[in-house]
Protein backbone atom coordinates (compact mmCIF):
# COMPACT_ATOMS: atom_id res chain seq x y z
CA UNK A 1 -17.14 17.87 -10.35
CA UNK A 2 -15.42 18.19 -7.24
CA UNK A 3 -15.56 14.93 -4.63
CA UNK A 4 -13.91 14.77 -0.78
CA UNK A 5 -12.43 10.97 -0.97
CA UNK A 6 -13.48 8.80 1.82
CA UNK A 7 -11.32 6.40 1.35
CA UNK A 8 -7.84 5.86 -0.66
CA UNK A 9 -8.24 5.37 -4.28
CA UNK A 10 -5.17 4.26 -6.02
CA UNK A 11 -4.57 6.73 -8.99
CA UNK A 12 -6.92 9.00 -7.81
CA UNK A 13 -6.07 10.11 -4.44
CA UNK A 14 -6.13 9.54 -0.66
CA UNK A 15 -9.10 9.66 2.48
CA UNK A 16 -9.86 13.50 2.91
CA UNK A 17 -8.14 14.87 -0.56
CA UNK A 18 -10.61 16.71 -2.88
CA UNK A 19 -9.83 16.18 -6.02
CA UNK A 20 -11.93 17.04 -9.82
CA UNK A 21 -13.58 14.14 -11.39
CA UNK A 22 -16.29 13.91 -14.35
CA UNK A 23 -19.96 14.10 -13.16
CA UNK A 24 -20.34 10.62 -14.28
CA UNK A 25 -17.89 9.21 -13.06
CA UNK A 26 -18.68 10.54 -9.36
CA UNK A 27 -22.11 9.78 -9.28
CA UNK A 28 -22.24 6.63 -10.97
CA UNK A 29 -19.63 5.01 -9.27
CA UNK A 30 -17.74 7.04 -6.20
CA UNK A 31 -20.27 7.89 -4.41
CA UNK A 32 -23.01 5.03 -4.75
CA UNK A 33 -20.21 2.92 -3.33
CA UNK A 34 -19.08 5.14 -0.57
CA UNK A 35 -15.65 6.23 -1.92
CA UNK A 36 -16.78 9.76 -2.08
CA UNK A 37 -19.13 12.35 -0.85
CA UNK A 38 -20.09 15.88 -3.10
CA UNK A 39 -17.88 18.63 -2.09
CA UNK A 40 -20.52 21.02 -0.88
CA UNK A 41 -19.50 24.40 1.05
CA UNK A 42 -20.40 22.63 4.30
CA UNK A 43 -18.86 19.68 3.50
CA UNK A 44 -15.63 21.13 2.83
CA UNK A 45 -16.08 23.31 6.07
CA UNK A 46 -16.86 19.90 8.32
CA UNK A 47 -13.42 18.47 6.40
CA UNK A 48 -11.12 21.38 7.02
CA UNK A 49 -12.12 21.33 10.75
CA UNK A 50 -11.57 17.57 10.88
CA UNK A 51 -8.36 18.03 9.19
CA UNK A 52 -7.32 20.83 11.48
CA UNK A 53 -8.34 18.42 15.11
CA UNK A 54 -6.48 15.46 13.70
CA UNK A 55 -3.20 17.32 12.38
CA UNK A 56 -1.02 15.91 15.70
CA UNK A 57 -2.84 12.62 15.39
CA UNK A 58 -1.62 11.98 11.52
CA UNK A 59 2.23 13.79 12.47
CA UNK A 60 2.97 10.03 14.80
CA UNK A 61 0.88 8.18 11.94
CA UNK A 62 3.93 9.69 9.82
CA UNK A 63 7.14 9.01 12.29
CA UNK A 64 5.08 5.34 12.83
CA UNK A 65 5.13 4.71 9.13
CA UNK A 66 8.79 6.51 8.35
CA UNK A 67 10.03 4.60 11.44
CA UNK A 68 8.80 0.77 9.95
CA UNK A 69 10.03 1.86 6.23
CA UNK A 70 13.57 2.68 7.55
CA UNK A 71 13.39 -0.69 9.45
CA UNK A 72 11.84 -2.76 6.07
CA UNK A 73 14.57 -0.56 3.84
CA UNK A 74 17.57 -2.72 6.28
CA UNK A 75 16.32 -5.81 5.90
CA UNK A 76 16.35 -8.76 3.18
CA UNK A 77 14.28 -11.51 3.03
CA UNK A 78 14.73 -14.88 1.51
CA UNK A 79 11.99 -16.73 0.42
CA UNK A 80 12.13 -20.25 0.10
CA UNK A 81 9.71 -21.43 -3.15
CA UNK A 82 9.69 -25.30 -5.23
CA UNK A 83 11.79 -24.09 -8.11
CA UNK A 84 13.63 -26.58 -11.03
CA UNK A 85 16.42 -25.24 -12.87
CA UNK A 86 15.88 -22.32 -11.74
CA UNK A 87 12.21 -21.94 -12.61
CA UNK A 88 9.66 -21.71 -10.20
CA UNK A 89 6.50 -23.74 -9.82
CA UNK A 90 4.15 -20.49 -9.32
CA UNK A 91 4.55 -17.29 -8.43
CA UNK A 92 5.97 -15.21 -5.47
CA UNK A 93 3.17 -12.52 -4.79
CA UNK A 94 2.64 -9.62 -2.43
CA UNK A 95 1.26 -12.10 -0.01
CA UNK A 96 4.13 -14.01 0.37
CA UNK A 97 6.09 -11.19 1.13
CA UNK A 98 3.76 -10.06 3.45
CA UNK A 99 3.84 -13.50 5.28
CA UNK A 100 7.68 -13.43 5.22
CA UNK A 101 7.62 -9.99 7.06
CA UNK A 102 5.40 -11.55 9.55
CA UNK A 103 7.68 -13.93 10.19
CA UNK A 104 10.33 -11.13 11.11
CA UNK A 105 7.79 -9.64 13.81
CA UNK A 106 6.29 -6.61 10.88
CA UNK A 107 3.04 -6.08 9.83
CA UNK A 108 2.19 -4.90 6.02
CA UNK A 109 -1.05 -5.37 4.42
CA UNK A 110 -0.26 -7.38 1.38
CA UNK A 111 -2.92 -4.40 -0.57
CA UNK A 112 0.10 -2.67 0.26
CA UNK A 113 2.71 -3.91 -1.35
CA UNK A 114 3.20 -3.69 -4.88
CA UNK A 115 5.62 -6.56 -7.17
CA UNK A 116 6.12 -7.60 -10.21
CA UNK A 117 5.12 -11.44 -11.25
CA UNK A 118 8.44 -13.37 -10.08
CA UNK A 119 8.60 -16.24 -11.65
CA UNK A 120 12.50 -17.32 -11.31
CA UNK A 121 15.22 -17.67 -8.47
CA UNK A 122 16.96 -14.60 -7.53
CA UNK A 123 17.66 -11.33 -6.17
CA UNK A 124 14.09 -8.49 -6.45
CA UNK A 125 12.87 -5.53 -4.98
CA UNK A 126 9.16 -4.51 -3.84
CA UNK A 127 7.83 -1.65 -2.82
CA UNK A 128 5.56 -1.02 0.37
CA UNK A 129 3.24 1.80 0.57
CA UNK A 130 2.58 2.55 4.48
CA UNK A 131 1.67 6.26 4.03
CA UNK A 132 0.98 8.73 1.54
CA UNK A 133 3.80 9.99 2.13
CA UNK A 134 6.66 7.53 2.92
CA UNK A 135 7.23 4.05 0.58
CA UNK A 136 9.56 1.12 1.83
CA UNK A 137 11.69 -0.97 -0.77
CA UNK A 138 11.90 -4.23 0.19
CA UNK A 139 15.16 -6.33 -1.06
CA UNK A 140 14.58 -10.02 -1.02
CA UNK A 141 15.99 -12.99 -2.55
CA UNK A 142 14.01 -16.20 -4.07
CA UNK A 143 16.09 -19.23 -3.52
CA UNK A 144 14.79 -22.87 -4.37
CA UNK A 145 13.49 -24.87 -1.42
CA UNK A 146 15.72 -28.61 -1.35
CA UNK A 147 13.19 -30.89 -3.08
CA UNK A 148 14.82 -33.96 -0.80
């Protein structure tokens, strides 16, 4: 059954894409919940001439996003967690990177950042998906905060 996404679906596709998925699955769960709508004639026609009127819109959308993933790829973060020998007491999540680059004057949704559980001092990547098209790595370093 084809669907047009209404919003992004991770593993399944983006806002606007039509994309095949079982009967059940669509009308059990995308579209009671508002994720997607039947991809009727019409509806397909109303999309395409949506697409078409927002196609200069979503071209800065892309230069804004390639523009903050080329300033995130420069940078390294350090984040400053309780550690002992080298172990750390928790976890360093997507929010706290997301917190550190707020810190540094840049704004990523911590739903858009994607790391693995970090659960000793030293050096990691993350990666930040602003667009569709364009992901960030993000180098940053876990040091342990001086329990004095």
């Amino acid at each position: 059954m084809e669907v047009i996404l209404i919003k992004d679906i991770e593993n399944l596709g983006y806002a606007n894409d039509i994309v095949n998925v079982k009967p059940g699955y669509a009308n059990n769960y995308l579209i009671p919940q508002g994720y997607a709508k039947a991809a009727t004639a019409s509806a397909k026609k109303v999309l395409a001439e949506n697409l078409r009127q927002r196609a200069h819109k979503d071209a800065k959308i892309l230069a804004d996003a390639q523009a903050l993933a080329e300033t995130i790829s420069n940078l390294t973060l350090s984040l400053a967690v309780k550690a002992e020998e080298g172990k750390l007491f928790g976890t360093v999540t997507a929010n706290d990177l997301a917190e550190a680059l707020a810190a540094k004057g840049i704004t990523v949704d911590r739903k858009q950042i994607s790391v693995d559980a970090i659960k000793t001092v030293g050096e990691y990547e993350a990666t930040a998906r602003l667009h569709k098209e364009v992901k960030a790595t993000i180098k940053f370093s876990v040091v342990a905060a001086d329990a004095e």
